[in-house]
PDB file of N, CA and C in Angstrom:
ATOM      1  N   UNK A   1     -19.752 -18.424 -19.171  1.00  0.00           N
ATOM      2  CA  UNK A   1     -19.428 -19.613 -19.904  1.00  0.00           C
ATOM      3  C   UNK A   1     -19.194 -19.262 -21.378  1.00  0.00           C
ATOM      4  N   UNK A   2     -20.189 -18.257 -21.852  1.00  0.00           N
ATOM      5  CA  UNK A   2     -18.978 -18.189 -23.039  1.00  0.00           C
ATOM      6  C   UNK A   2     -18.882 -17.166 -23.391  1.00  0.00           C
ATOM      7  N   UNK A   3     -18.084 -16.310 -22.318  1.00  0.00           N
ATOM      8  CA  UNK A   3     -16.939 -15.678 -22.621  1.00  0.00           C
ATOM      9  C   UNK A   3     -16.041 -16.716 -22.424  1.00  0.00           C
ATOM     10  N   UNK A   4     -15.387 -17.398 -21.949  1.00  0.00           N
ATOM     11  CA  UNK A   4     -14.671 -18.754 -21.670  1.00  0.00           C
ATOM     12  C   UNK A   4     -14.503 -19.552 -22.917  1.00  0.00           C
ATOM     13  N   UNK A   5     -15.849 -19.914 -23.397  1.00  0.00           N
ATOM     14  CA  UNK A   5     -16.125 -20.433 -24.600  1.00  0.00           C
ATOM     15  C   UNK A   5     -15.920 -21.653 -24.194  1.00  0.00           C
ATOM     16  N   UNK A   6     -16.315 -22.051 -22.732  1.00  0.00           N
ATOM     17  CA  UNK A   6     -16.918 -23.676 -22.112  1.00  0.00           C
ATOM     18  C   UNK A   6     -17.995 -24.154 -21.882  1.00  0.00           C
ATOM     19  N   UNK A   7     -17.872 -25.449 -22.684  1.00  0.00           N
ATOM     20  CA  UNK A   7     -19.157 -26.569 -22.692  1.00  0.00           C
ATOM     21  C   UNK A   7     -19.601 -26.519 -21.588  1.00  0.00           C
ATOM     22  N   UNK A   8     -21.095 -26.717 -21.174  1.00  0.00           N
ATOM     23  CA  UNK A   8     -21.624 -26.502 -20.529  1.00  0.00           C
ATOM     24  C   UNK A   8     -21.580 -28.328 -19.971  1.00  0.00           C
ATOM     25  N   UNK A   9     -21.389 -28.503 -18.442  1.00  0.00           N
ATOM     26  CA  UNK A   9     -21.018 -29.893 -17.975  1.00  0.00           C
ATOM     27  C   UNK A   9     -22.093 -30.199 -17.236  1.00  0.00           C
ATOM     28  N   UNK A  10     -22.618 -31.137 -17.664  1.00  0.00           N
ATOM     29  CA  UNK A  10     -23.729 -32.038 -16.894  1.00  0.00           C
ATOM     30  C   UNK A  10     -24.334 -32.274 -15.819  1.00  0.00           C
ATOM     31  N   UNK A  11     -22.587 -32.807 -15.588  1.00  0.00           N
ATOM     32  CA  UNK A  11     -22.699 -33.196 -14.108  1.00  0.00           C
ATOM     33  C   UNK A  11     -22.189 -31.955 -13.107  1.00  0.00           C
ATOM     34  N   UNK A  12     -22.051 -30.645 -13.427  1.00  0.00           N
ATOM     35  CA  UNK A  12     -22.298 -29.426 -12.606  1.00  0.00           C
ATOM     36  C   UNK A  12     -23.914 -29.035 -12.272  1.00  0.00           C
ATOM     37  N   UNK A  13     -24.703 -29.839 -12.877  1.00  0.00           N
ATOM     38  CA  UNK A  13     -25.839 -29.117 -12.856  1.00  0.00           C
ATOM     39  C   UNK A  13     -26.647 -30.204 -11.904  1.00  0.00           C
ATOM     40  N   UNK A  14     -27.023 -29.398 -10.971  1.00  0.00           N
ATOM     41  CA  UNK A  14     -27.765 -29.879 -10.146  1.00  0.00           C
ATOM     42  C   UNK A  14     -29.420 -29.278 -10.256  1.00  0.00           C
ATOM     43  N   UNK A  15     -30.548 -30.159  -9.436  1.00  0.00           N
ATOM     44  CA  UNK A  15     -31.850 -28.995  -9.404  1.00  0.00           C
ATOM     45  C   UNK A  15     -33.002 -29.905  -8.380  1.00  0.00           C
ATOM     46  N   UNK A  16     -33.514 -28.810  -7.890  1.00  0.00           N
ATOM     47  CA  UNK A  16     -34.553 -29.278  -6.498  1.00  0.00           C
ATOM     48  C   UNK A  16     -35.648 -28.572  -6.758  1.00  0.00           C
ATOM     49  N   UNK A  17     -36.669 -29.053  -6.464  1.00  0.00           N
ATOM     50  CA  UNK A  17     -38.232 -28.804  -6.367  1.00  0.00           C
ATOM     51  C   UNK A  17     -38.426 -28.579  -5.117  1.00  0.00           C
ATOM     52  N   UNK A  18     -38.473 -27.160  -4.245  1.00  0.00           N
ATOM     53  CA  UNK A  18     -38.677 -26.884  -3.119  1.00  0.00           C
ATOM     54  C   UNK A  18     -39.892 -25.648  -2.888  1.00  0.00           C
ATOM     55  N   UNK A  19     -40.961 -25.907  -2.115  1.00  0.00           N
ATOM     56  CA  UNK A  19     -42.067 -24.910  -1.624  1.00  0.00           C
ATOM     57  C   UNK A  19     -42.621 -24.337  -3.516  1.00  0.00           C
ATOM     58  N   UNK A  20     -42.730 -25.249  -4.368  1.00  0.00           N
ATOM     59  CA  UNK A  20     -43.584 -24.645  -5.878  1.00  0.00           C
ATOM     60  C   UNK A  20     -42.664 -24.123  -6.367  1.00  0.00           C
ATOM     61  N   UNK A  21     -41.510 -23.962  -6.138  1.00  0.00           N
ATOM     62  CA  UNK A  21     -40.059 -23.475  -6.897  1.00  0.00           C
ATOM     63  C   UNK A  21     -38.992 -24.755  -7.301  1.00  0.00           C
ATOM     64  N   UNK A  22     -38.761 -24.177  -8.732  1.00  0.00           N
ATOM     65  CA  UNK A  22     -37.649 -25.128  -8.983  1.00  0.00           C
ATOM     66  C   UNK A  22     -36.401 -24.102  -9.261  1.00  0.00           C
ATOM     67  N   UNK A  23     -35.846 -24.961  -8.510  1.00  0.00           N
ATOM     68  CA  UNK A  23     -34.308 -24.274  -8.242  1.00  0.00           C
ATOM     69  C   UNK A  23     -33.143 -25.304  -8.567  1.00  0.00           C
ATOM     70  N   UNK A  24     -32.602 -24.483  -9.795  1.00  0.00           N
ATOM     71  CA  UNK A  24     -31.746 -25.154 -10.774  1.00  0.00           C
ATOM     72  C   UNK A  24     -30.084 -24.352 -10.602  1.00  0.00           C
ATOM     73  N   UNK A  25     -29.028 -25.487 -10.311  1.00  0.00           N
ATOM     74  CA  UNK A  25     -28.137 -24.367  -9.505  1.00  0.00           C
ATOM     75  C   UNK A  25     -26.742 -25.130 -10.786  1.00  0.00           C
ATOM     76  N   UNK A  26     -25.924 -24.506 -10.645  1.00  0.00           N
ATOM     77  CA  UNK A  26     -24.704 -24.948 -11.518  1.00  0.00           C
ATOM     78  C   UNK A  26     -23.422 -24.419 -11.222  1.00  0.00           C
ATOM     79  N   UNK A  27     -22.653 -25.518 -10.623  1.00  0.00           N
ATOM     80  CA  UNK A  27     -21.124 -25.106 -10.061  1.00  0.00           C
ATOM     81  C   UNK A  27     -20.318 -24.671 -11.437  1.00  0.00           C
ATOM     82  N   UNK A  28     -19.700 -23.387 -11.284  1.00  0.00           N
ATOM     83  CA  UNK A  28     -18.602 -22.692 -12.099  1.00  0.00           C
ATOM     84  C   UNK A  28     -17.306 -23.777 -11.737  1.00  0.00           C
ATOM     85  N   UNK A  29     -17.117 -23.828 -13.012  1.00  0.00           N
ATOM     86  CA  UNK A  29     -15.508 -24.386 -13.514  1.00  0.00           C
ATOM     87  C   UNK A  29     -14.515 -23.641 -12.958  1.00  0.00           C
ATOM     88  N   UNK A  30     -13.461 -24.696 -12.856  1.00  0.00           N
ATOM     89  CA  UNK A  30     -12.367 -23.990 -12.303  1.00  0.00           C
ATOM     90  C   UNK A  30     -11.758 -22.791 -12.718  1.00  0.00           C
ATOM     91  N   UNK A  31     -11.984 -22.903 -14.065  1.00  0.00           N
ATOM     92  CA  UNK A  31     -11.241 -21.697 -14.921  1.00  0.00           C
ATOM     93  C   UNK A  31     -11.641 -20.338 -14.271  1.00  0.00           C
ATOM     94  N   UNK A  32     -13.263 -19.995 -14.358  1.00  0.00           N
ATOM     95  CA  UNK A  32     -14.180 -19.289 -14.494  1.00  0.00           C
ATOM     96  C   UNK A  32     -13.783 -18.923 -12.914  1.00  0.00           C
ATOM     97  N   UNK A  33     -13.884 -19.672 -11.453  1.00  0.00           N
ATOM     98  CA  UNK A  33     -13.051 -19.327 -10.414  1.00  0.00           C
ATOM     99  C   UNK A  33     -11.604 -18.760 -10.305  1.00  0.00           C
ATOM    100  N   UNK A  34     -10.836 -18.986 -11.062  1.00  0.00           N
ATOM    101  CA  UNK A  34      -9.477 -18.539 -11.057  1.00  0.00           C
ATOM    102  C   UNK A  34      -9.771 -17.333 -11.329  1.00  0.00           C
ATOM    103  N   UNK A  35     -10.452 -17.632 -13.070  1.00  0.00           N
ATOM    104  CA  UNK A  35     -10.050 -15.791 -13.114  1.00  0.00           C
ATOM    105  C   UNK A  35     -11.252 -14.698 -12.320  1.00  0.00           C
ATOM    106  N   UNK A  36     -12.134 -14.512 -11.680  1.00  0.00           N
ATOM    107  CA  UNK A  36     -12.959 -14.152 -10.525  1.00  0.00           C
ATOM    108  C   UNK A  36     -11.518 -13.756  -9.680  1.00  0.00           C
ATOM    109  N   UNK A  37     -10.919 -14.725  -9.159  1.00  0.00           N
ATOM    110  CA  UNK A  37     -10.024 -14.620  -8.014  1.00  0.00           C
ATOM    111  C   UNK A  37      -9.221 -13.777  -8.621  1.00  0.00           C
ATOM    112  N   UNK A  38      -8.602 -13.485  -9.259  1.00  0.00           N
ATOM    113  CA  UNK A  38      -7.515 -12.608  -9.921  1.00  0.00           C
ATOM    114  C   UNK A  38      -7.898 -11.544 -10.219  1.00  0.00           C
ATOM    115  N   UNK A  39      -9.434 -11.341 -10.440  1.00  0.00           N
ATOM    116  CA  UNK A  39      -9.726 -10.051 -10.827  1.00  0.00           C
ATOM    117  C   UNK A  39     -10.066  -9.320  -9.305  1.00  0.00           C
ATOM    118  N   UNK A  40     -10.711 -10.115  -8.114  1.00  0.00           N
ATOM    119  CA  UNK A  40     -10.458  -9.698  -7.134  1.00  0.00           C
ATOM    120  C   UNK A  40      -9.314  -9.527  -6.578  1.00  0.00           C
ATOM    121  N   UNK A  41      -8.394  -9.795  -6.757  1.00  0.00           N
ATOM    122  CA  UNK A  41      -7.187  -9.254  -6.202  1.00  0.00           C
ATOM    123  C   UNK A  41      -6.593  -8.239  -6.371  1.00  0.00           C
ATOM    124  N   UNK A  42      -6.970  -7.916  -7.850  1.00  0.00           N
ATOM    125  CA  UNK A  42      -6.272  -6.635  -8.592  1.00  0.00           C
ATOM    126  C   UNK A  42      -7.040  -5.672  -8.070  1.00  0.00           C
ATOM    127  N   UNK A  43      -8.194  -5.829  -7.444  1.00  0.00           N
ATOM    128  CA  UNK A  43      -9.330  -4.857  -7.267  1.00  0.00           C
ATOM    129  C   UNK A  43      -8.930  -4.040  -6.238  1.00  0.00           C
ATOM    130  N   UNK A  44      -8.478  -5.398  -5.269  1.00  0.00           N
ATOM    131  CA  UNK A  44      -8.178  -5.123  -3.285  1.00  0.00           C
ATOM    132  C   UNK A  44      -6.947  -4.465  -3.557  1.00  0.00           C
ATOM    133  N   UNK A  45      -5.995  -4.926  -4.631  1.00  0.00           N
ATOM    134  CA  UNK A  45      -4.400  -4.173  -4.898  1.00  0.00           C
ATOM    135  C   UNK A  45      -4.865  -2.809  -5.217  1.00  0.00           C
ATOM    136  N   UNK A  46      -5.393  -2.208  -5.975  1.00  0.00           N
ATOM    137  CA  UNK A  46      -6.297  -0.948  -6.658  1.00  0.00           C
ATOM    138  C   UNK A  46      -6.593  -0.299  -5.708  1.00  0.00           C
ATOM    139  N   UNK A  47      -7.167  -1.083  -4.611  1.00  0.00           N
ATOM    140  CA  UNK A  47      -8.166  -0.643  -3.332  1.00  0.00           C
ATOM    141  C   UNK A  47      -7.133   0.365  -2.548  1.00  0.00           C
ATOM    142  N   UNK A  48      -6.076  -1.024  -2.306  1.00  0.00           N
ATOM    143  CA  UNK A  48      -4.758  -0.615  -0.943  1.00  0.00           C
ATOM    144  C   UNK A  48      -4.389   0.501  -1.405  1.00  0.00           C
ATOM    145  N   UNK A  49      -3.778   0.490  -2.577  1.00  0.00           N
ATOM    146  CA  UNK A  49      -3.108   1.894  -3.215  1.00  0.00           C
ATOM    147  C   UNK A  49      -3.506   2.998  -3.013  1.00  0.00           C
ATOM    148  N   UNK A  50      -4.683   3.213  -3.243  1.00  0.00           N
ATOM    149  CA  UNK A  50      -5.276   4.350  -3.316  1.00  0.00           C
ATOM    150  C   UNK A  50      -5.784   4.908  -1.746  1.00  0.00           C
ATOM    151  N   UNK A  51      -5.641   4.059  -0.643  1.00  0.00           N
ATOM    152  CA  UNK A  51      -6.053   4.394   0.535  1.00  0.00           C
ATOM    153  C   UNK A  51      -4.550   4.742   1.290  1.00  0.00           C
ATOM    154  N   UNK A  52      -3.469   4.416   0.294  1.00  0.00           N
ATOM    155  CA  UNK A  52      -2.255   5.051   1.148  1.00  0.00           C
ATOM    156  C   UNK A  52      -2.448   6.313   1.237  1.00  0.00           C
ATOM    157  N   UNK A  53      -1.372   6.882   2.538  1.00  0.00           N
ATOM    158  CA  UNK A  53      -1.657   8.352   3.117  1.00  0.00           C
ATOM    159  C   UNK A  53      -0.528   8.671   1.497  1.00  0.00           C
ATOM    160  N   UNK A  54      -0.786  10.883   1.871  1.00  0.00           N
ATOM    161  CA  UNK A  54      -0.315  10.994   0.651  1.00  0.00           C
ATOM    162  C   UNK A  54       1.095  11.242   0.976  1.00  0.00           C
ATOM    163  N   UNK A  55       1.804  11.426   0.236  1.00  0.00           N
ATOM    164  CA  UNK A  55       3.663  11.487   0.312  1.00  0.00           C
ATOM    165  C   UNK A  55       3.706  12.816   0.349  1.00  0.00           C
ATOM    166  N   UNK A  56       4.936  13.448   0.630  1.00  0.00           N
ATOM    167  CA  UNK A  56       5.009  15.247   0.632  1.00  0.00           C
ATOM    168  C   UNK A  56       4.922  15.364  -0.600  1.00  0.00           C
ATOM    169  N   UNK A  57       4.743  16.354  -1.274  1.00  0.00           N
ATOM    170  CA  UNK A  57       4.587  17.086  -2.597  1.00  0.00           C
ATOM    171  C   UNK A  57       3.474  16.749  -2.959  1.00  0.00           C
ATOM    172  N   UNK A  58       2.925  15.914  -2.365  1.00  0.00           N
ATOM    173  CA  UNK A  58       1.327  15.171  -3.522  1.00  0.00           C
ATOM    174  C   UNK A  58       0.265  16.317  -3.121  1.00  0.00           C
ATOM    175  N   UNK A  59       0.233  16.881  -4.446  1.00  0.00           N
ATOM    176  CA  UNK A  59      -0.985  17.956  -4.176  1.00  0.00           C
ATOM    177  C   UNK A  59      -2.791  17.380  -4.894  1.00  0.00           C
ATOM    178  N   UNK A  60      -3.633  17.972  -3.863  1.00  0.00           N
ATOM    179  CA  UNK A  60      -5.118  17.126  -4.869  1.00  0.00           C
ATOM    180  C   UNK A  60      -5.209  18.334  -5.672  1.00  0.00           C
ATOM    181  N   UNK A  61      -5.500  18.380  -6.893  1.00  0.00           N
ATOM    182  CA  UNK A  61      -5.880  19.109  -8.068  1.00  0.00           C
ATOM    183  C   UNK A  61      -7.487  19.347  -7.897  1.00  0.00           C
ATOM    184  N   UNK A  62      -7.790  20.292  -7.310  1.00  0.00           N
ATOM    185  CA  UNK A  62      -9.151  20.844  -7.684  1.00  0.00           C
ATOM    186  C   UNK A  62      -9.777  21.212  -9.072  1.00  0.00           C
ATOM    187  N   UNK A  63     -10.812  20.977  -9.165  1.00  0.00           N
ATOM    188  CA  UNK A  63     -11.265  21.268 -10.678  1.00  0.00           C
ATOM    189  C   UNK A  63     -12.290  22.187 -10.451  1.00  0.00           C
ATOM    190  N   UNK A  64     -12.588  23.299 -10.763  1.00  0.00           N
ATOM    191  CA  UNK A  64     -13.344  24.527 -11.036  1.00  0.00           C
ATOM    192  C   UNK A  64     -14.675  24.045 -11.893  1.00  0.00           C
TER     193      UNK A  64
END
């Protein structure tokens, strides 16, 4: 939230008194979901790439 630099909303905040625990929970803004989702994608894109087989000439560089 603030990295975002968003007000913190009210009515996201929910909270229950269950077994001597209070459990205080708060739904993320849409924003804060979008970019999550985008950064997972780039991750799984990052992911795919690198699990392609290799092309002819692609040599692995050993390091000594």
């Amino acid at each position: 939230m603030q990295r975002k630099a968003l007000p913190l909303d009210p009515a996201a905040l929910t909270w229950t008194f269950e077994y001597n625990t209070l459990i205080i929970s708060y739904r993320k803004p849409a924003a804060v979901l979008q970019e999550e989702e985008a950064v997972r994608a780039e991750l799984e894109r990052i992911r795919r790439s690198k699990s392609t087989p290799a092309r002819e000439g692609d040599v692995e560089c050993v390091q000594q």
